[in-house]
Each structure stands twice: as structure tokens, then as C-alpha cells.
PDB file of N, CA and C in Angstrom:
ATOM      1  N   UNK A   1      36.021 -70.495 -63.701  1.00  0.00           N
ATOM      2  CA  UNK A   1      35.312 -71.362 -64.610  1.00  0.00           C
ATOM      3  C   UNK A   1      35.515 -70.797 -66.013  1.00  0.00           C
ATOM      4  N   UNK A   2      36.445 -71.309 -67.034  1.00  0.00           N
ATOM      5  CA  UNK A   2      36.895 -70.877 -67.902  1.00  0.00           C
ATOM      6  C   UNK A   2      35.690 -71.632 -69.113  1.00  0.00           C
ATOM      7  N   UNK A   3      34.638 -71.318 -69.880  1.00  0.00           N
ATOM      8  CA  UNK A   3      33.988 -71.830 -70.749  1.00  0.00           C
ATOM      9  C   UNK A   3      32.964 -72.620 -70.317  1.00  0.00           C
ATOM     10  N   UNK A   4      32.468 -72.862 -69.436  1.00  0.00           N
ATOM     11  CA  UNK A   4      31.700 -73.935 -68.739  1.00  0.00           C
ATOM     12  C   UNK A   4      30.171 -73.374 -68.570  1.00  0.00           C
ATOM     13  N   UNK A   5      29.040 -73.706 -68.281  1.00  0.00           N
ATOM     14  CA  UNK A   5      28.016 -73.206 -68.232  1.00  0.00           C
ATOM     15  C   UNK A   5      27.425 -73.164 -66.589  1.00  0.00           C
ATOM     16  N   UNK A   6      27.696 -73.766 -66.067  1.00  0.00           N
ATOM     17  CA  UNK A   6      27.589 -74.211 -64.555  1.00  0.00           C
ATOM     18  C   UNK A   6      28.593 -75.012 -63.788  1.00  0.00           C
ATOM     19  N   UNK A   7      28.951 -74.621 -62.293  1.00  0.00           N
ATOM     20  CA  UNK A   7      29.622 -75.662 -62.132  1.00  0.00           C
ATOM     21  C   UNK A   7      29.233 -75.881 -60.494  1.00  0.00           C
ATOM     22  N   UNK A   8      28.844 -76.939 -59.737  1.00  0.00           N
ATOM     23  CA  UNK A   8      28.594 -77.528 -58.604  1.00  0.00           C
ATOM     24  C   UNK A   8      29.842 -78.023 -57.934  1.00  0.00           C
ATOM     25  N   UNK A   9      30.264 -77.846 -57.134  1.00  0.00           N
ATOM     26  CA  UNK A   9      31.112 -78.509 -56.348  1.00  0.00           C
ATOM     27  C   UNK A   9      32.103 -77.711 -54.423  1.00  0.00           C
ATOM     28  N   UNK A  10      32.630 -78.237 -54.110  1.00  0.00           N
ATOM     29  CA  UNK A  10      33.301 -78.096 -53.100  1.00  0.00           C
ATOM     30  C   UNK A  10      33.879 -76.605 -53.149  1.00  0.00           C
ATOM     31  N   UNK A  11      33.854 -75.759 -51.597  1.00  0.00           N
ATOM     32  CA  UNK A  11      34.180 -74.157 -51.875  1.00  0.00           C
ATOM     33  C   UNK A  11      35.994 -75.007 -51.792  1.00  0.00           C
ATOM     34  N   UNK A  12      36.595 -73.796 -52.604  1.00  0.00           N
ATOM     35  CA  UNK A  12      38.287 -74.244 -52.284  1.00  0.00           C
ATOM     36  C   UNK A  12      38.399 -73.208 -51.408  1.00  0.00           C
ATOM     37  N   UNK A  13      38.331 -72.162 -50.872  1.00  0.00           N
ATOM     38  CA  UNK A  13      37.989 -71.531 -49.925  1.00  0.00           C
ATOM     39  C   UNK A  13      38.064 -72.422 -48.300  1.00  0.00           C
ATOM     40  N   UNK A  14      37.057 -73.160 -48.463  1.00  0.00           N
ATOM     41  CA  UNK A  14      37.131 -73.977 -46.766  1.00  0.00           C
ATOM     42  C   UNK A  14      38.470 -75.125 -47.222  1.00  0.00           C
ATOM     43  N   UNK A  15      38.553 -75.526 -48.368  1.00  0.00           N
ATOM     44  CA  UNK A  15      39.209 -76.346 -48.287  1.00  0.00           C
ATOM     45  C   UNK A  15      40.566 -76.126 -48.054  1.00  0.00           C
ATOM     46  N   UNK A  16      41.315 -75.072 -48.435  1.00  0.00           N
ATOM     47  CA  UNK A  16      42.642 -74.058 -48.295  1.00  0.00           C
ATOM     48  C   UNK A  16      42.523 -73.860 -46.647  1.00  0.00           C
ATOM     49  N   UNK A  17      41.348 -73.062 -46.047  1.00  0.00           N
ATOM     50  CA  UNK A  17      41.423 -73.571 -44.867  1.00  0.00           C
ATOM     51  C   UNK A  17      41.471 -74.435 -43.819  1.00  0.00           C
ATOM     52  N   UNK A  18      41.066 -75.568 -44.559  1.00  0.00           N
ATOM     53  CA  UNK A  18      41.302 -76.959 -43.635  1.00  0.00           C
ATOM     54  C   UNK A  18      42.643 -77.422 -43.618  1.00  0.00           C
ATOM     55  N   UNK A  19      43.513 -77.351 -45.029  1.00  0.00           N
ATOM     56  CA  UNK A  19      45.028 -77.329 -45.286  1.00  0.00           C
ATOM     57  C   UNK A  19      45.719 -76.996 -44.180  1.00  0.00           C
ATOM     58  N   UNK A  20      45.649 -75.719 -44.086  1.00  0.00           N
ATOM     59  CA  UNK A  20      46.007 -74.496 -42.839  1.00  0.00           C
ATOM     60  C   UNK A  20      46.195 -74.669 -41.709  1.00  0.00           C
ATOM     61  N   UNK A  21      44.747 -75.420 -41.509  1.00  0.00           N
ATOM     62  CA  UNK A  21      44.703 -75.887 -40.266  1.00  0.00           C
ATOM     63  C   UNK A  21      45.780 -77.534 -39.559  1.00  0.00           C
ATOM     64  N   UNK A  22      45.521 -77.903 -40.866  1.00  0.00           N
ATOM     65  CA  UNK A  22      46.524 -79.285 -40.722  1.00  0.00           C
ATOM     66  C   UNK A  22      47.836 -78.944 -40.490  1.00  0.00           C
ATOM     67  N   UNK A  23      48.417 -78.013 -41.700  1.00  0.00           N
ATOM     68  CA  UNK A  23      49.700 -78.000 -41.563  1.00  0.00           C
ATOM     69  C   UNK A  23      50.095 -76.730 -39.957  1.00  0.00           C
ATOM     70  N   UNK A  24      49.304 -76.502 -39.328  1.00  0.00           N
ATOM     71  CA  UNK A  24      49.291 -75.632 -37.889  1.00  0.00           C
ATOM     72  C   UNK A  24      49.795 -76.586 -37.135  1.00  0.00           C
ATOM     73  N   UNK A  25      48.958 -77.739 -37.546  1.00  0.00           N
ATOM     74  CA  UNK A  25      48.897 -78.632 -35.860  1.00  0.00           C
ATOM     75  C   UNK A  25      49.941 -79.765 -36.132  1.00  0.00           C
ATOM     76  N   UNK A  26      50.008 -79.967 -37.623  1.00  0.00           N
ATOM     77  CA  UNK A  26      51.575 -80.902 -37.548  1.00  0.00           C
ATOM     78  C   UNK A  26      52.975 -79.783 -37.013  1.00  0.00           C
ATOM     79  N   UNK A  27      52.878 -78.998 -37.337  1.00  0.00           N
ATOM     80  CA  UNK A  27      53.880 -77.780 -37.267  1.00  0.00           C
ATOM     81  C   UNK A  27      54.402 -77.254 -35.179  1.00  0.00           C
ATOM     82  N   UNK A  28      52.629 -77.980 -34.917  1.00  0.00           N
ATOM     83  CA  UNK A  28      52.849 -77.661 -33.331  1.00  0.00           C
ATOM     84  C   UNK A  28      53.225 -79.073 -32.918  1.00  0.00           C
ATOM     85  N   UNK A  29      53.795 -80.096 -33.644  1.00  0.00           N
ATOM     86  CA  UNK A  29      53.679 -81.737 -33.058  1.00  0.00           C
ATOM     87  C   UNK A  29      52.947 -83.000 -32.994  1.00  0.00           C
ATOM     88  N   UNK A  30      51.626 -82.699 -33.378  1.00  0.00           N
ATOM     89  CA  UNK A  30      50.566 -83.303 -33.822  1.00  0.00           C
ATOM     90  C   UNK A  30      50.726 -84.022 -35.149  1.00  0.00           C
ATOM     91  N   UNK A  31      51.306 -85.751 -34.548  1.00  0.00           N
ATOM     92  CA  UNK A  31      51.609 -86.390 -35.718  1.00  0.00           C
ATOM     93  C   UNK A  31      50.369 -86.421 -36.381  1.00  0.00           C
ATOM     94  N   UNK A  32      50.692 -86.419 -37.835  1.00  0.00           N
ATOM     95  CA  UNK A  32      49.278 -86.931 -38.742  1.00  0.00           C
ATOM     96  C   UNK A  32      49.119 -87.821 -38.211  1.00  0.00           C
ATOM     97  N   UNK A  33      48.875 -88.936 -38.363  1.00  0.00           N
ATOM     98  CA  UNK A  33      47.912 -89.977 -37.855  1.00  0.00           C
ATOM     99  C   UNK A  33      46.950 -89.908 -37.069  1.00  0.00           C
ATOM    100  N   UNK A  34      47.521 -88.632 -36.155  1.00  0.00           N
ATOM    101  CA  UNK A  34      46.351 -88.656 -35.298  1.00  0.00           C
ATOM    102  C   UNK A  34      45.640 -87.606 -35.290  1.00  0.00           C
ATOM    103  N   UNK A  35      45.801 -86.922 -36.753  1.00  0.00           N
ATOM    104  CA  UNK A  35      44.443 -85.507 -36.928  1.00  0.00           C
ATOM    105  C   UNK A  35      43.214 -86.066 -37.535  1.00  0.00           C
ATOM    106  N   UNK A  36      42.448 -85.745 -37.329  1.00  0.00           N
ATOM    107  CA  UNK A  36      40.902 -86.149 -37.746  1.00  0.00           C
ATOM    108  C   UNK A  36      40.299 -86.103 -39.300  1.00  0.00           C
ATOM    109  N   UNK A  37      40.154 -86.965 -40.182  1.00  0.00           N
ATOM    110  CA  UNK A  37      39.546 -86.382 -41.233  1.00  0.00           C
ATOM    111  C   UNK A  37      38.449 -85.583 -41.391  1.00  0.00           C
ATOM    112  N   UNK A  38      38.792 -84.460 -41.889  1.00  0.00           N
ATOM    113  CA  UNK A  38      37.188 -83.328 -42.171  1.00  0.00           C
ATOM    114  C   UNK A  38      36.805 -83.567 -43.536  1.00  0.00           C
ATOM    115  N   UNK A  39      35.638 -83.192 -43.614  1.00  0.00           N
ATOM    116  CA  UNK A  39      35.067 -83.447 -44.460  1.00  0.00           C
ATOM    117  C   UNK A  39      34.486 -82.096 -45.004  1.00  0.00           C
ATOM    118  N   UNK A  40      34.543 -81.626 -46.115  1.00  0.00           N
ATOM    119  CA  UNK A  40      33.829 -80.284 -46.782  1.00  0.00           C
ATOM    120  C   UNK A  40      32.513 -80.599 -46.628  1.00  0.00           C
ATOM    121  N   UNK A  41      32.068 -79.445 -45.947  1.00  0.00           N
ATOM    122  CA  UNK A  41      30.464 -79.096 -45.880  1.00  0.00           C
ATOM    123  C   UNK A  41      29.970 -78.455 -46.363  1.00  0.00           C
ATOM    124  N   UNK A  42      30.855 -77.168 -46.897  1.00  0.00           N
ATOM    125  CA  UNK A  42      29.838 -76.031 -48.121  1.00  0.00           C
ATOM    126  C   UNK A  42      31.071 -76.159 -49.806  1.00  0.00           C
ATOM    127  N   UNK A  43      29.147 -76.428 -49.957  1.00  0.00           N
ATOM    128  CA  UNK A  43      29.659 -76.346 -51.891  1.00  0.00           C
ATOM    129  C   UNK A  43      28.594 -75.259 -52.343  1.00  0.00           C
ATOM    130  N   UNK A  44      29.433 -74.989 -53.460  1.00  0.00           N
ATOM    131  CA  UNK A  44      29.283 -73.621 -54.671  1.00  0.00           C
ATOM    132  C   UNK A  44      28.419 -73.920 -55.671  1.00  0.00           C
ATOM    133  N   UNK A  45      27.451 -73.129 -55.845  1.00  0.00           N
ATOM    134  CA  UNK A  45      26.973 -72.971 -57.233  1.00  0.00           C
ATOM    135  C   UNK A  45      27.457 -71.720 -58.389  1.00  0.00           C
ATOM    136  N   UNK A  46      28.005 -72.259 -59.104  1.00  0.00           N
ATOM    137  CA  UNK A  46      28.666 -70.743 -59.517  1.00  0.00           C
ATOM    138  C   UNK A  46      28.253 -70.989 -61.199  1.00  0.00           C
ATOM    139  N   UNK A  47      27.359 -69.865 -61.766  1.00  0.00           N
ATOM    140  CA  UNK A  47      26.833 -70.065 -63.134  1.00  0.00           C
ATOM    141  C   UNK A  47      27.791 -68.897 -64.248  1.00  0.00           C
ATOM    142  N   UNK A  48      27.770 -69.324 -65.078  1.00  0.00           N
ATOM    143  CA  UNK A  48      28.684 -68.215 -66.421  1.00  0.00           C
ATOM    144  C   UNK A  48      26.876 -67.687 -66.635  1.00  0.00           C
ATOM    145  N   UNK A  49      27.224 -66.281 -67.131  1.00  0.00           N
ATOM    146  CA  UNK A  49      25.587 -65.751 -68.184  1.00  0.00           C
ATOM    147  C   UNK A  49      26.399 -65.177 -69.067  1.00  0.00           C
ATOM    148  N   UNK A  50      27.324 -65.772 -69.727  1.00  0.00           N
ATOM    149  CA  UNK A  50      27.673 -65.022 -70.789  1.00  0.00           C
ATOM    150  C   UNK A  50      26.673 -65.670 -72.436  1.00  0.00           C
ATOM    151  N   UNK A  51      26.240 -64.845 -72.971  1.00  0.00           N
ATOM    152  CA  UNK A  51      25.560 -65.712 -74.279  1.00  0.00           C
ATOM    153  C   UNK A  51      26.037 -66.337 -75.237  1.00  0.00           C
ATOM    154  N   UNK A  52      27.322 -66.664 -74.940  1.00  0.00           N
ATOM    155  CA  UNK A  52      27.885 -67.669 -75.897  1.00  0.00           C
ATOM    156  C   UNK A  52      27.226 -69.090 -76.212  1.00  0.00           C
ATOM    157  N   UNK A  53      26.700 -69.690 -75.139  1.00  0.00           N
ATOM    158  CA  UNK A  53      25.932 -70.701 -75.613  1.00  0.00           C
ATOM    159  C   UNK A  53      24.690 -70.197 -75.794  1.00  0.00           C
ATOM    160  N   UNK A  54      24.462 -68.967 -76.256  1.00  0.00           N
ATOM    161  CA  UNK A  54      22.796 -69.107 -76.308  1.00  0.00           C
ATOM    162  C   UNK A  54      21.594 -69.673 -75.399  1.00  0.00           C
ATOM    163  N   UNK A  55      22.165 -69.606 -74.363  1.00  0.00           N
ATOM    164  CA  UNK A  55      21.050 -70.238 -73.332  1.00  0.00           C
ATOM    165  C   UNK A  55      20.754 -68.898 -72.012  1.00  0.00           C
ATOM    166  N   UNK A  56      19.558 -69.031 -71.987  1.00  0.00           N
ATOM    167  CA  UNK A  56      19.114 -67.878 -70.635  1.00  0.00           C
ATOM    168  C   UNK A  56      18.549 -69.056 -69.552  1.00  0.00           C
ATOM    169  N   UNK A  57      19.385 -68.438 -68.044  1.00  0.00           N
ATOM    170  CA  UNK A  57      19.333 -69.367 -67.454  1.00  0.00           C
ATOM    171  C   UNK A  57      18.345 -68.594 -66.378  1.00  0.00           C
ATOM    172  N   UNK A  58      17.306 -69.398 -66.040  1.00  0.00           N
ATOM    173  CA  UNK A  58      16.361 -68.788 -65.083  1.00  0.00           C
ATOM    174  C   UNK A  58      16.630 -68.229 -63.926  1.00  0.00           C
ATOM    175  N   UNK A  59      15.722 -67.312 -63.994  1.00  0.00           N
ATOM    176  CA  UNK A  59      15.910 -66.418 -62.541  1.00  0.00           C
ATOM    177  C   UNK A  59      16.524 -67.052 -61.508  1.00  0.00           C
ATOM    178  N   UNK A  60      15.555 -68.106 -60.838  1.00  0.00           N
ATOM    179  CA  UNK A  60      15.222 -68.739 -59.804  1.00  0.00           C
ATOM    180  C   UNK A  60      16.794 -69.742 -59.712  1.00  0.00           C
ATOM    181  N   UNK A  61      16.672 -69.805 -60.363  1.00  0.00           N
ATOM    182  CA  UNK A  61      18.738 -70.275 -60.728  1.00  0.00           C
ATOM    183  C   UNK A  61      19.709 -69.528 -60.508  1.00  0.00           C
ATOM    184  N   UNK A  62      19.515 -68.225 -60.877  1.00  0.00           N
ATOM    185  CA  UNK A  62      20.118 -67.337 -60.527  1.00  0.00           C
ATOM    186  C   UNK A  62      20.613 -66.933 -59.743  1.00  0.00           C
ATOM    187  N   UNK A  63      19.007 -66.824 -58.445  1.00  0.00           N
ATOM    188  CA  UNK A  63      18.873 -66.285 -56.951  1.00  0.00           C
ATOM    189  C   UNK A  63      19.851 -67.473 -56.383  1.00  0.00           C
ATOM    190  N   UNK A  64      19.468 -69.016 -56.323  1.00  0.00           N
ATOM    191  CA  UNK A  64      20.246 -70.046 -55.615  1.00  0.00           C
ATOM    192  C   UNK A  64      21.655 -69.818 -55.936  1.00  0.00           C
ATOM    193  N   UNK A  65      22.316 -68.974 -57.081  1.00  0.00           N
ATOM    194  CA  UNK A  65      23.706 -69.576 -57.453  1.00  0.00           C
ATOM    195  C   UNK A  65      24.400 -68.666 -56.246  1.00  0.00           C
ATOM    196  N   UNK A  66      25.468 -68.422 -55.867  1.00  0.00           N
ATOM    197  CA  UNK A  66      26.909 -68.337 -55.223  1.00  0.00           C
ATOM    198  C   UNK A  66      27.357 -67.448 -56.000  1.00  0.00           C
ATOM    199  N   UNK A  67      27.519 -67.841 -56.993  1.00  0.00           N
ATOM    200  CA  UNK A  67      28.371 -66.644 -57.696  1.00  0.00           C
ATOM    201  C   UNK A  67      27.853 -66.750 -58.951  1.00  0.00           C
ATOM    202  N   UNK A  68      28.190 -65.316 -59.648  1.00  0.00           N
ATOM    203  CA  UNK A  68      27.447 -65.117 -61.288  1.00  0.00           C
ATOM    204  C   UNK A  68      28.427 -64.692 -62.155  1.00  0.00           C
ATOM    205  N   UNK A  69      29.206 -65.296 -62.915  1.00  0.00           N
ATOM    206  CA  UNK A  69      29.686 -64.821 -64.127  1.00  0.00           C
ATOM    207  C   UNK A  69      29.289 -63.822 -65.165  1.00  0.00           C
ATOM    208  N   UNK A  70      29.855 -62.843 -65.017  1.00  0.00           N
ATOM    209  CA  UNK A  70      28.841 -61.923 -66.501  1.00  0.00           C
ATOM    210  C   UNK A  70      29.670 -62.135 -67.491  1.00  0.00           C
TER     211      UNK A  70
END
């Protein structure tokens, strides 16, 4: 997160692994068509605390985030 103050969204983490997994099972014969769409189930809270914007972001924000930028 290059400049941003917060950011919510999808881990790329599971998602690199779901890739993985696709390109396994086309690789073993398993035409696409017939692999299953997945769907991402864990997303990130990942906050910057750097004071460039002048903002202090609450504790309790803190504890929930995923990851912390210093």
C-alpha cells in the first residue's frame, strides 16, 4: 500500500493459491469448464500509521487490522 491510509479487500495470498490450484488440475487433464468457481473468503485489513496525513487512527482499529504499516 504505497500512500494510502487504509485498505479493505481480498488476501492475494488465497488468491495466488486458488491460481495454483487451477493451473494443477488443468495440468492433470481437468478441462476448465469443468473446475468449479471459488470464491475468496478471507479479506485484509491492512492500515499505514505513518503521520503524513496527520491522522491517529484508533486503537480498536488497530487491534481488528491484519497488518500495520509503520
Amino acid at each position: 500500500m504505497a500512500g494510502g491510509l487504509m485498505s479493505y479487500g481480498i488476501s492475494f495470498a488465497e488468491v495466488y493459491r486458488h491460481s495454483a490450484m487451477y493451473t494443477a488440475r488443468i495440468l492433470k487433464g481437468t478441462k476448465p469448464v469443468d473446475l468449479p468457481v471459488i470464491r475468496t473468503t478471507k479479506f485484509e485489513l491492512v492500515i499505514n500509521l505513518t503521520k503524513a496525513l496527520g491522522l491517529t487512527v484508533p486503537q480498536s482499529l488497530q487491534v481488528a487490522a491484519d497488518e500495520l504499516i509503520e
